[in-house]
N, C-alpha and C. Protein backbone atom coordinates (compact mmCIF):
# COMPACT_ATOMS: atom_id res chain seq x y z
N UNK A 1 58.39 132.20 69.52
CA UNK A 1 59.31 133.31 69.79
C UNK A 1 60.66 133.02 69.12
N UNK A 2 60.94 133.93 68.59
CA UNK A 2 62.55 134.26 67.50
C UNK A 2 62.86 133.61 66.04
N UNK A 3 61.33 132.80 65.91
CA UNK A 3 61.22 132.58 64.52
C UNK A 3 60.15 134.05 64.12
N UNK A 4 61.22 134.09 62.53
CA UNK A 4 60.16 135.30 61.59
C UNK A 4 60.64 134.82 60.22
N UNK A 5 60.04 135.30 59.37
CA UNK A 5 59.52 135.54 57.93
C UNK A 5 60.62 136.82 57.35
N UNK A 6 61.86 137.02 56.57
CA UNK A 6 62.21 137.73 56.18
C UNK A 6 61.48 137.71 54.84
N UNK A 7 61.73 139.39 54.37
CA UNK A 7 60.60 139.82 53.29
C UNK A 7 60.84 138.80 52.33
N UNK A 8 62.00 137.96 51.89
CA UNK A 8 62.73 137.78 51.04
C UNK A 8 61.89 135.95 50.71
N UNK A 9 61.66 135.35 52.39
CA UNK A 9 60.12 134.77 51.81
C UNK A 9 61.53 133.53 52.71
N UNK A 10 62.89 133.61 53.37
CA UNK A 10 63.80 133.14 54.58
C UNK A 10 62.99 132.69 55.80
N UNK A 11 62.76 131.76 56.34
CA UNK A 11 62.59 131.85 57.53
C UNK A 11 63.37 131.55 58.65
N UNK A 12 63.81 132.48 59.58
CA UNK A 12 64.80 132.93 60.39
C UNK A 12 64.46 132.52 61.77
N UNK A 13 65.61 131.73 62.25
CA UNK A 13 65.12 131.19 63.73
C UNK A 13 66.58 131.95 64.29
N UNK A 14 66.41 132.90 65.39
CA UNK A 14 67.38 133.63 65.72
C UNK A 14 67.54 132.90 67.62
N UNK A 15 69.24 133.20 67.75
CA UNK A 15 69.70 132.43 68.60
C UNK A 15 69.21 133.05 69.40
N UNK A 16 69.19 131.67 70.46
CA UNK A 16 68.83 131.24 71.52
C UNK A 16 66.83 131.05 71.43
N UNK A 17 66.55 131.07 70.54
CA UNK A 17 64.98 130.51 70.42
C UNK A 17 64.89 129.14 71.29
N UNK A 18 64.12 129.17 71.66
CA UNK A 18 63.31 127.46 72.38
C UNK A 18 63.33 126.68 71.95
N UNK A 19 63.93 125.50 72.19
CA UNK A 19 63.91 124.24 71.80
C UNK A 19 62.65 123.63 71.92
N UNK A 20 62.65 122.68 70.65
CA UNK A 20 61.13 121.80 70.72
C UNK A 20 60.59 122.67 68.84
N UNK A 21 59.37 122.56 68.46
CA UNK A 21 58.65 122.66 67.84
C UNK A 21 58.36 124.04 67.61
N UNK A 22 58.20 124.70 66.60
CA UNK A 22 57.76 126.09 66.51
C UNK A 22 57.34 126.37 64.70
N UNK A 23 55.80 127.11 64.84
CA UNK A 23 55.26 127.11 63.78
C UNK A 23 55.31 128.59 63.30
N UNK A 24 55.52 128.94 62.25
CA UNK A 24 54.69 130.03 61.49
C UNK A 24 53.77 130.17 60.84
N UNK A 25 52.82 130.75 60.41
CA UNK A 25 52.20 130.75 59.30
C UNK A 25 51.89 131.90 58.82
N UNK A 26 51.97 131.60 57.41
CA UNK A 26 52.40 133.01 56.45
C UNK A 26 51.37 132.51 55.47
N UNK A 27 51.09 134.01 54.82
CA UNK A 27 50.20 134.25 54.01
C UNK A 27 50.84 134.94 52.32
N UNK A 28 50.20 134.50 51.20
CA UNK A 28 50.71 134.97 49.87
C UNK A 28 49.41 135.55 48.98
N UNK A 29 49.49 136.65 48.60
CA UNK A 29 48.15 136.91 47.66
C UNK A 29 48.89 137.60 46.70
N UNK A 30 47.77 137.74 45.78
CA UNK A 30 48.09 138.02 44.21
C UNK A 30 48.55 139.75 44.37
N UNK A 31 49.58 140.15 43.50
CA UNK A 31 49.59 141.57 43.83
C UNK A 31 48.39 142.14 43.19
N UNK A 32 47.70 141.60 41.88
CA UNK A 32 47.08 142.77 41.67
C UNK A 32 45.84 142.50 41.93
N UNK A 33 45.62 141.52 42.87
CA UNK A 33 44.32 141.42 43.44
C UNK A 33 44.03 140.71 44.90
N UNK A 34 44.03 141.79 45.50
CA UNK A 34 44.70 141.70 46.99
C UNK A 34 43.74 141.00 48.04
N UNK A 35 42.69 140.41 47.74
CA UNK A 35 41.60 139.49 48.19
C UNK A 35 42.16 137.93 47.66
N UNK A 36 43.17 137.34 46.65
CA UNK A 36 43.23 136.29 46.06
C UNK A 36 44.11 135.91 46.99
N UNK A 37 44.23 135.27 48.69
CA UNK A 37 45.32 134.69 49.11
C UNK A 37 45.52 133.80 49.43
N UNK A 38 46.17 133.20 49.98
CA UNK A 38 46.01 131.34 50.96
C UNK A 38 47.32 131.52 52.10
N UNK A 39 47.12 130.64 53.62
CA UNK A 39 47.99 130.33 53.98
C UNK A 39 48.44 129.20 53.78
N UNK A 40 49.60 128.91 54.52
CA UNK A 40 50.38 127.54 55.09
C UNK A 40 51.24 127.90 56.25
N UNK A 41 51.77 126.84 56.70
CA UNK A 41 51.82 126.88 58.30
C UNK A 41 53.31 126.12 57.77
N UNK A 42 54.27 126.86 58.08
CA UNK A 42 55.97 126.16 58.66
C UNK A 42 55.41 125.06 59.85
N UNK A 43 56.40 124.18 59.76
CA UNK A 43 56.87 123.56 61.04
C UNK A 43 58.51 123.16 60.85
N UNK A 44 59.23 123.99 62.36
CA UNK A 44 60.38 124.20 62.48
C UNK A 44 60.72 123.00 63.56
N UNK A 45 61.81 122.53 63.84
CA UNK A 45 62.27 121.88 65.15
C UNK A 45 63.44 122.22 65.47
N UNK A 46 63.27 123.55 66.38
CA UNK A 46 64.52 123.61 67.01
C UNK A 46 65.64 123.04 67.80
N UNK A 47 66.39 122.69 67.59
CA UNK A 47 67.17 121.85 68.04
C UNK A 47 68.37 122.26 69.33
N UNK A 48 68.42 121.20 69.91
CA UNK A 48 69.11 121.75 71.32
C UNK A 48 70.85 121.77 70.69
N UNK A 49 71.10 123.33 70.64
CA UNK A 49 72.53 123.07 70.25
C UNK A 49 73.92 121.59 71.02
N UNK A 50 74.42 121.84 69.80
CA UNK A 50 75.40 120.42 70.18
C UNK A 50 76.05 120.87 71.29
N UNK A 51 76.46 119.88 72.05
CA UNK A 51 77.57 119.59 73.05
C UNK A 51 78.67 119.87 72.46
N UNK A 52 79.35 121.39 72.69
CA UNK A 52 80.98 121.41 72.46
C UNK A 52 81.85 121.72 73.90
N UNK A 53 82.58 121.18 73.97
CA UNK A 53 83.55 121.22 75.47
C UNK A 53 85.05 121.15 74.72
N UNK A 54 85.52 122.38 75.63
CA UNK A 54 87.25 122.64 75.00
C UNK A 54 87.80 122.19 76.46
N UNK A 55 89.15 121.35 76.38
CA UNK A 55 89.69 120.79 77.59
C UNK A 55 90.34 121.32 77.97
N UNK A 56 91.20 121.60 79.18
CA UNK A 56 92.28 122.52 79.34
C UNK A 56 93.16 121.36 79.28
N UNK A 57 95.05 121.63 78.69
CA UNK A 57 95.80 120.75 78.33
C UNK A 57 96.71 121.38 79.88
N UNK A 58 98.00 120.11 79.35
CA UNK A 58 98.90 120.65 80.22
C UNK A 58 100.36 120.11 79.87
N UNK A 59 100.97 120.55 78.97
CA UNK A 59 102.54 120.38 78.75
C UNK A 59 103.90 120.76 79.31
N UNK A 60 104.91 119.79 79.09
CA UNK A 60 105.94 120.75 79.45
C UNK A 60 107.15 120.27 77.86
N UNK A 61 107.65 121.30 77.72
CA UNK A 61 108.28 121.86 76.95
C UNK A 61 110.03 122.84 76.66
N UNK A 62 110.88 122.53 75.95
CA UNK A 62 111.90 123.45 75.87
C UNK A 62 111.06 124.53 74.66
N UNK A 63 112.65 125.32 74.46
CA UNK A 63 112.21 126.62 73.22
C UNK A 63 112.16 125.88 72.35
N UNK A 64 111.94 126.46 71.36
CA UNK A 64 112.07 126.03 70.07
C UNK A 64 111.39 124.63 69.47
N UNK A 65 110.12 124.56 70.00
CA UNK A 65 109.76 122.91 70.23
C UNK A 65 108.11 123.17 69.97
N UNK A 66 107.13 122.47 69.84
CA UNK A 66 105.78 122.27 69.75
C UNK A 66 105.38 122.03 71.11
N UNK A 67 105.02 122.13 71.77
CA UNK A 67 104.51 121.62 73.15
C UNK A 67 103.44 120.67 73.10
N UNK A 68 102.86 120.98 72.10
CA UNK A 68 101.26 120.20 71.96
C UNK A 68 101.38 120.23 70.17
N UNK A 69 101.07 119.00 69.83
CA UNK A 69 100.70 119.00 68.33
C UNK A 69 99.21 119.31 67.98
N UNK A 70 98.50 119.53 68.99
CA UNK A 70 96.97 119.57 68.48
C UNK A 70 96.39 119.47 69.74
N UNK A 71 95.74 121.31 69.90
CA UNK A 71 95.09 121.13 71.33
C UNK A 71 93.26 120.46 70.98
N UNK A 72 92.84 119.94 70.37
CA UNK A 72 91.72 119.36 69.76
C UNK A 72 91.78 117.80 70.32
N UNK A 73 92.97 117.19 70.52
CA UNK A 73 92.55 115.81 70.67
C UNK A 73 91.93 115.35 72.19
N UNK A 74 91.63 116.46 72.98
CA UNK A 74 90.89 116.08 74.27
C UNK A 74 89.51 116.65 73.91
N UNK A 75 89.25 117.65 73.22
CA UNK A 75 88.48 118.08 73.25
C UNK A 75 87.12 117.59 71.89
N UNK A 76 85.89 118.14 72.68
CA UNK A 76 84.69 117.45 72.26
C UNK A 76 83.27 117.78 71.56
N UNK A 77 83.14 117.43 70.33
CA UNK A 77 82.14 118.23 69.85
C UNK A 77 80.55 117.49 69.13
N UNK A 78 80.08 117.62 69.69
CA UNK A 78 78.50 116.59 69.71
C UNK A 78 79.14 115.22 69.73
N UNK A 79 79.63 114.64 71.16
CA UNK A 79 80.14 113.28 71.01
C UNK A 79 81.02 113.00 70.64
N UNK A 80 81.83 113.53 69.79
CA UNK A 80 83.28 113.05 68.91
C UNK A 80 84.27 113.76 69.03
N UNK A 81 85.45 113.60 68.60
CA UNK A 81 86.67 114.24 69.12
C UNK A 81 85.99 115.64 67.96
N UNK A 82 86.50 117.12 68.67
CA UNK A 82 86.59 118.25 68.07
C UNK A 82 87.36 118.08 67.09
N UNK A 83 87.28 118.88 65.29
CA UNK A 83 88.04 118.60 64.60
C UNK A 83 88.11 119.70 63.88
N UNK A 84 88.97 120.55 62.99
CA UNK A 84 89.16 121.56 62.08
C UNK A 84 87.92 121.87 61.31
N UNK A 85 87.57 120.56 60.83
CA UNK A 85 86.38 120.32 60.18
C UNK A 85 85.12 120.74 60.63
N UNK A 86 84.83 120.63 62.10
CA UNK A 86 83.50 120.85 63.00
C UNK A 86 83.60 122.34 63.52
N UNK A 87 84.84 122.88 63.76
CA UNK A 87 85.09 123.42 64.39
C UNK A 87 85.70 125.17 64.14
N UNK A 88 85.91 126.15 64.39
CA UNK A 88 87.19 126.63 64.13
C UNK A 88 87.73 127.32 65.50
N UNK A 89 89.08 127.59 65.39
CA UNK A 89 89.92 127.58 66.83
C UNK A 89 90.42 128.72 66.48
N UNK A 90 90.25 129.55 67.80
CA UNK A 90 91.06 130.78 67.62
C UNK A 90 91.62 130.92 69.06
N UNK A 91 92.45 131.48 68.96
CA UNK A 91 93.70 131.88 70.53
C UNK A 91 93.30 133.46 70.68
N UNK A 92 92.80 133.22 72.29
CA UNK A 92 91.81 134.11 72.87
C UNK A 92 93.31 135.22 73.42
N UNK A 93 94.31 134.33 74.15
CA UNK A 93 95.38 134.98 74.75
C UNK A 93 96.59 134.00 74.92
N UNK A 94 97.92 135.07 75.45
CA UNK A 94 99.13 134.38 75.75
C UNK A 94 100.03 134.60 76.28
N UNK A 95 100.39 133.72 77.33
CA UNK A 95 101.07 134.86 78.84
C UNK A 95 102.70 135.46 77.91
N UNK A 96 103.05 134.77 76.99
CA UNK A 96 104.01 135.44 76.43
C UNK A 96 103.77 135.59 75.00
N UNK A 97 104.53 136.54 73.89
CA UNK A 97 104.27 137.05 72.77
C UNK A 97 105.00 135.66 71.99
N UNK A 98 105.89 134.95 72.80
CA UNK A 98 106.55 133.76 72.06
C UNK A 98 105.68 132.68 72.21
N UNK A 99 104.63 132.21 72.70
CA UNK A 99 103.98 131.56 72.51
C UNK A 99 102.68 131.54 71.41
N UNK A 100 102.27 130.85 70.70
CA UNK A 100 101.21 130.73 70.42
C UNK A 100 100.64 129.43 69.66
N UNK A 101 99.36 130.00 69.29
CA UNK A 101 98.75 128.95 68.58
C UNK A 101 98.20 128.37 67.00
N UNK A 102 98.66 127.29 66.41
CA UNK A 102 98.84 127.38 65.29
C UNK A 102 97.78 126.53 64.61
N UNK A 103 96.56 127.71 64.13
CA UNK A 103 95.31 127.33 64.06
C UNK A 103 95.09 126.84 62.69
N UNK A 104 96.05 126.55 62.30
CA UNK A 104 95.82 125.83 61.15
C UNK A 104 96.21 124.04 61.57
N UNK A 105 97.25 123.86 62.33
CA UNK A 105 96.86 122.63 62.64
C UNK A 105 96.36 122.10 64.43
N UNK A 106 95.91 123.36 65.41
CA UNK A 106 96.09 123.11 66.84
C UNK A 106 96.91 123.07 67.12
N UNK A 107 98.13 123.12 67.13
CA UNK A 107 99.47 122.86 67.55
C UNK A 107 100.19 124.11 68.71
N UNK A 108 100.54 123.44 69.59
CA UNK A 108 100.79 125.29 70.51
C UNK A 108 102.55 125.11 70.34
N UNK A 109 102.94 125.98 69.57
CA UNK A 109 104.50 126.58 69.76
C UNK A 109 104.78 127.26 70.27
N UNK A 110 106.37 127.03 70.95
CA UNK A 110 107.51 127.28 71.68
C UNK A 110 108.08 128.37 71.12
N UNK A 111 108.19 129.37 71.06
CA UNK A 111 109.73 129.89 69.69
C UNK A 111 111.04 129.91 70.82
N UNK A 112 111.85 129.99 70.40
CA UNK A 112 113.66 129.97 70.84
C UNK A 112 113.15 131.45 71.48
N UNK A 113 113.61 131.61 72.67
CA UNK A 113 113.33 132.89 73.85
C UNK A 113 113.08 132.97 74.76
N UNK A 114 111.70 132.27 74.15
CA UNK A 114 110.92 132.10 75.38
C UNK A 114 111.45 132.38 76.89
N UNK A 115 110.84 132.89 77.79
CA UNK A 115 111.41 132.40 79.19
C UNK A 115 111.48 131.33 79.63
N UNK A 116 112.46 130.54 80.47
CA UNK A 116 111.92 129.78 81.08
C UNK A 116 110.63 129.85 82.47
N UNK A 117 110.02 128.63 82.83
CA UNK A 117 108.92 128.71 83.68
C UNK A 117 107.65 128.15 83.65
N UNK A 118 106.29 129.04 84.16
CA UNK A 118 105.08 128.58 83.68
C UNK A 118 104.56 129.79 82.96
N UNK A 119 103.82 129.11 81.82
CA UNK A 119 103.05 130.18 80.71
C UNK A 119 101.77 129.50 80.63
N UNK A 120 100.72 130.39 79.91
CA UNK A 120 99.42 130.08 80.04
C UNK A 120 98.94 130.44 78.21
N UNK A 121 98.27 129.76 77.67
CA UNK A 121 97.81 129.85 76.51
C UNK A 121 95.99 129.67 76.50
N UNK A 122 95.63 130.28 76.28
CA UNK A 122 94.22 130.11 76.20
C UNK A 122 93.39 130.15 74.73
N UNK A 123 92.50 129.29 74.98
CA UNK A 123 92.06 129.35 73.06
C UNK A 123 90.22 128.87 73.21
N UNK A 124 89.58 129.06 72.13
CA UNK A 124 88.41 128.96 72.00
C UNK A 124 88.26 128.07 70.75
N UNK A 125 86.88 127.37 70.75
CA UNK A 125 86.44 126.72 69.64
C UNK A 125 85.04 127.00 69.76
N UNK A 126 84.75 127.18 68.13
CA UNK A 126 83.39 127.43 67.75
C UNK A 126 82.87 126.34 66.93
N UNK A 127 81.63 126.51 66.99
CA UNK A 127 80.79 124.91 66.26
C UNK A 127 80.69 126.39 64.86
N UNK A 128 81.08 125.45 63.51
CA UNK A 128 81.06 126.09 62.55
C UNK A 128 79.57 126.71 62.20
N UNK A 129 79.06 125.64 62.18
CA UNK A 129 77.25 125.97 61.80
C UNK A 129 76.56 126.51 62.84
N UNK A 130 77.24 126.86 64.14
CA UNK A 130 76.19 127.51 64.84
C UNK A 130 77.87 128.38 65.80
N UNK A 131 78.01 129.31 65.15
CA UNK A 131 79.23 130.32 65.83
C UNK A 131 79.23 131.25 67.33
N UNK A 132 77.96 130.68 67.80
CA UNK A 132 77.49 131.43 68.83
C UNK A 132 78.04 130.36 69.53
N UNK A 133 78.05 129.26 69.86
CA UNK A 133 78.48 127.55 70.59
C UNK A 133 79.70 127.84 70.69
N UNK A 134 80.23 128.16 71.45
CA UNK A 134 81.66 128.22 71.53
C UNK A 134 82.19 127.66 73.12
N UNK A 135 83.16 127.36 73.37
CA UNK A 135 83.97 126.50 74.80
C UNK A 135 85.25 127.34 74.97
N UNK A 136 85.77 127.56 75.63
CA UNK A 136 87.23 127.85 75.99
C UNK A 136 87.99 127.23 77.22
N UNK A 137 89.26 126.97 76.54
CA UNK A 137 90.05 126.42 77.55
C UNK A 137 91.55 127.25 77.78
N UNK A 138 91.97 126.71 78.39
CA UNK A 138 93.95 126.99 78.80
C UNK A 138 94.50 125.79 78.52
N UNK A 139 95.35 126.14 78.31
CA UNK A 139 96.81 125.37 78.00
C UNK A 139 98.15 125.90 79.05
N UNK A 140 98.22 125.11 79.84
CA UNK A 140 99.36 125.58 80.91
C UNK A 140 100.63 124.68 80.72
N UNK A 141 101.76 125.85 80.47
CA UNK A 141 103.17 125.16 80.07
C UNK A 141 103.77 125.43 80.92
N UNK A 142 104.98 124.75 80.92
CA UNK A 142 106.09 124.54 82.04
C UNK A 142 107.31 124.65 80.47
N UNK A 143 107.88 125.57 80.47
CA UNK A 143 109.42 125.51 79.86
C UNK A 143 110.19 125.41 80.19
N UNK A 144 111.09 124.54 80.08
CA UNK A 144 112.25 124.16 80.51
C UNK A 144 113.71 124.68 79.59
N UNK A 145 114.88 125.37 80.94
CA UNK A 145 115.75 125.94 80.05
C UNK A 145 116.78 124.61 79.32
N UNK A 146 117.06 125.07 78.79
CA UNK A 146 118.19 123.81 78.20
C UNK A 146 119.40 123.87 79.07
N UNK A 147 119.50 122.03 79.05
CA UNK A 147 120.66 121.71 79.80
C UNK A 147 121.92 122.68 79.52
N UNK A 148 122.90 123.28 80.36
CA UNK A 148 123.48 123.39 80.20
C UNK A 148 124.95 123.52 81.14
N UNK A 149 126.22 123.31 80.58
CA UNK A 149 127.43 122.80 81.61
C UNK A 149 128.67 123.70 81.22
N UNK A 150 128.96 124.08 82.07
CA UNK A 150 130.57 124.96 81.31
C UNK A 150 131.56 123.56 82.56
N UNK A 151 132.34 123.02 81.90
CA UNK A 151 133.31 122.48 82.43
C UNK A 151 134.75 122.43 82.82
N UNK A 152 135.04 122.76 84.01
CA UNK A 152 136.67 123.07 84.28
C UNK A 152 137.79 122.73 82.90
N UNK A 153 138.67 123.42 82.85
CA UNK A 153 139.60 122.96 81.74
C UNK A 153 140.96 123.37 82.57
N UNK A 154 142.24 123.04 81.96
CA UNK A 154 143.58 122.98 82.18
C UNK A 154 144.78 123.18 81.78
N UNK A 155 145.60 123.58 81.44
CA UNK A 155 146.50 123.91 80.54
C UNK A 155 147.57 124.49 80.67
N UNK A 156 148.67 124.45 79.76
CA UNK A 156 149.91 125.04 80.33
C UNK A 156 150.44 125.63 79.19
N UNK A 157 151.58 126.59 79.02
CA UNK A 157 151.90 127.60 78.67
C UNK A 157 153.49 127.71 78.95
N UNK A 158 154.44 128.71 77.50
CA UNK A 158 155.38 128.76 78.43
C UNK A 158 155.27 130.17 78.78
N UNK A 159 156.68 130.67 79.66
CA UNK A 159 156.90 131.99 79.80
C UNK A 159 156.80 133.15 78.97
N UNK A 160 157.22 132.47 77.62
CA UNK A 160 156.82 133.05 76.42
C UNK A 160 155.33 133.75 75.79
N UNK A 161 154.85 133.17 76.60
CA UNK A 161 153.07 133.23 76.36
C UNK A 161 152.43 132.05 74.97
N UNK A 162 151.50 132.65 74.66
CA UNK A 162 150.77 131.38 74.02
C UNK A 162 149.50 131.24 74.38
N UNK A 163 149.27 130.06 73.51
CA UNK A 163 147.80 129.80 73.63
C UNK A 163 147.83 128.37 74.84
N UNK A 164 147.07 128.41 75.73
CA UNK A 164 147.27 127.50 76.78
C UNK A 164 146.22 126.32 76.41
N UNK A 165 144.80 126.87 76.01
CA UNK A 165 143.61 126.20 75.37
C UNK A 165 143.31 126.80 74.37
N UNK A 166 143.02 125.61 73.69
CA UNK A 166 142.41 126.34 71.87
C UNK A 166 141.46 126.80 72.50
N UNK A 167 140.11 126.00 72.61
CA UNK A 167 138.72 126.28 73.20
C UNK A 167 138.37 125.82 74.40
N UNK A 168 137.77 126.91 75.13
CA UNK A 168 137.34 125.97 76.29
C UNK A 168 136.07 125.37 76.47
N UNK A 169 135.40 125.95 74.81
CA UNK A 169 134.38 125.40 74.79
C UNK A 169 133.81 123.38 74.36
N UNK A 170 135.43 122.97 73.96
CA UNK A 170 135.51 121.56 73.80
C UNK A 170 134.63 120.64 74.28
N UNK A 171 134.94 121.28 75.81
CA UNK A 171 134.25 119.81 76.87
C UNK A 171 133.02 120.79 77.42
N UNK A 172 132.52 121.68 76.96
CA UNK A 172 131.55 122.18 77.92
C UNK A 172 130.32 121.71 76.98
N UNK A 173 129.11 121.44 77.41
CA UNK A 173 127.48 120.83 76.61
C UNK A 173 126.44 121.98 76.73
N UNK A 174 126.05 122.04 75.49
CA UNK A 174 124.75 122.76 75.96
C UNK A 174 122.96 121.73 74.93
N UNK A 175 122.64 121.67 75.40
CA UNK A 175 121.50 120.85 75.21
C UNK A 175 121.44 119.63 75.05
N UNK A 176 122.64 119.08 75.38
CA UNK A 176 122.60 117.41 74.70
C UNK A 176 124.14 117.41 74.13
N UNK A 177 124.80 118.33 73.54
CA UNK A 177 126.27 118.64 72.42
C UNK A 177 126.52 119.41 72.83
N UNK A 178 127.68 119.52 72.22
CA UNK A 178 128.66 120.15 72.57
C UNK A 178 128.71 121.77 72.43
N UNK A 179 129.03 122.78 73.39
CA UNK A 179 128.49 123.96 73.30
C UNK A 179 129.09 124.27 71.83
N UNK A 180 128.67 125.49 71.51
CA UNK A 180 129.43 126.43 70.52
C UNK A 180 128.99 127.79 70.00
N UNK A 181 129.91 128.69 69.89
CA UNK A 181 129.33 130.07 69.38
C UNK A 181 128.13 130.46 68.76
N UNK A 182 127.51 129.45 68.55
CA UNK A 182 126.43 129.36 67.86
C UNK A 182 125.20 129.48 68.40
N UNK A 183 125.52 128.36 69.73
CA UNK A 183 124.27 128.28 70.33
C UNK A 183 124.71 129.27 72.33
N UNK A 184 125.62 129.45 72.83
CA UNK A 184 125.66 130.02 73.54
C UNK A 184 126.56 131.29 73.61
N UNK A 185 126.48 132.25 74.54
CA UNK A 185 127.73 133.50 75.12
C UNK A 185 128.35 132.93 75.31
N UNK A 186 129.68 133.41 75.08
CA UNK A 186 131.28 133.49 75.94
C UNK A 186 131.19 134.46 76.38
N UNK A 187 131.58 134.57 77.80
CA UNK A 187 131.72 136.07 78.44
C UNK A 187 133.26 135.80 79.64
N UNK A 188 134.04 136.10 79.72
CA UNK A 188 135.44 136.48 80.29
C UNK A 188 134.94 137.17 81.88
N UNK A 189 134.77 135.96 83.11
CA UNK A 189 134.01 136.72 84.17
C UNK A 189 135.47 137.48 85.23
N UNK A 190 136.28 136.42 84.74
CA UNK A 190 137.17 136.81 85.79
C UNK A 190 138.83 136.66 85.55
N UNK A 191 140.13 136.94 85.44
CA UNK A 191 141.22 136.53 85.44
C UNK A 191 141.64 136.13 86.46
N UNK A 192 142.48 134.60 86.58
CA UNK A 192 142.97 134.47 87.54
C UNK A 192 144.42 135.33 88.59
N UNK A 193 145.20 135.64 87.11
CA UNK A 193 146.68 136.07 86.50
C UNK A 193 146.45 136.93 85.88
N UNK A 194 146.99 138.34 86.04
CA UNK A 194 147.18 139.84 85.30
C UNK A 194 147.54 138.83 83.79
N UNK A 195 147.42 139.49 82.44
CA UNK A 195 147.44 138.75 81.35
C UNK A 195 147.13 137.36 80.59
N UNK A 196 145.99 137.05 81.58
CA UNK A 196 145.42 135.69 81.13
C UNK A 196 144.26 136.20 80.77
């Protein structure tokens, strides 16, 4: 059962056929003398598809960052680590549009946006030579927002007016350094003093 003979003279073992042993036998005669024929008998051995298993990972991560360089290195394909080579990987889904997966090397990226929180990435791998074999897993992230500190400042002024602080962004940090227009808002929440 699910082995046949395409006209083309192929013999076709279609998925999910029985494992173990399986014969055909086919017949050839002369066209223009349709009594001249002979058989022979195939012998096939179907084989019990390979063992592929996709792992579920689990990272944590800021924006703008890789979370995982390669969701492949847990995962397993006839015995050996899963590889580009054995394999191909495609990203099934992704709890956000800033996440994904970069199937050219496994790698799951962050982009700068992101929310912070938990996100979910899910992906599949297929056995190249047999595309029906496929595993799926998740990838569950934790993003983390970047450190960040606005720090009291101080300053004086005369009656005259003036500048009291150049920046108040000097002493305030955002990820590790020192903030700057670059990487965060300034927003003016409150005056203490009519004209400050």
């Amino acid at each position: 059962e699910g082995v046949s003979l395409d006209p083309n003279g192929a013999v076709v073992v279609a998925a999910g056929a029985p494992e173990g042993v399986a014969t055909l036998v086919y017949e050839i005669c002369e066209i223009g003398a349709s009594a001249n024929c002979d058989q022979a008998t195939v012998t096939i051995t179907v084989r019990a598809p390979y063992t592929i298993d996709a792992v579920d990972d689990a990272a944590t991560t800021l924006a703008g960052r890789y979370a995982l360089t390669n969701v492949l290195a847990n995962d397993t394909f006839n015995g050996a680590v899963a590889t580009l080579a054995t394999v191909t990987l495609t990203q099934v889904s992704s709890s956000a549009p800033t996440i994904a997966l970069v199937t050219t090397s496994g790698g799951v990226f962050v982009s700068v946006g992101t929310a912070a929180g938990a996100h979910t990435l899910t992906y599949r791998i297929c056995e190249k030579t047999t595309p029906a074999n496929c595993d799926t897993a998740t990838v569950s992230l934790t993003v983390q927002a970047f450190a960040i500190d606005a720090v009291d400042d101080t300053g004086s002024v005369t009656r005259a007016g003036g500048t009291a602080i150049a920046n108040v962004l000097a002493n305030d940090r955002f990820n590790g350094g020192v903030a700057t227009t670059a990487t965060v808002t300034l927003t003016q929440v409150s005056p203490a003093v009519s004209g400050i």
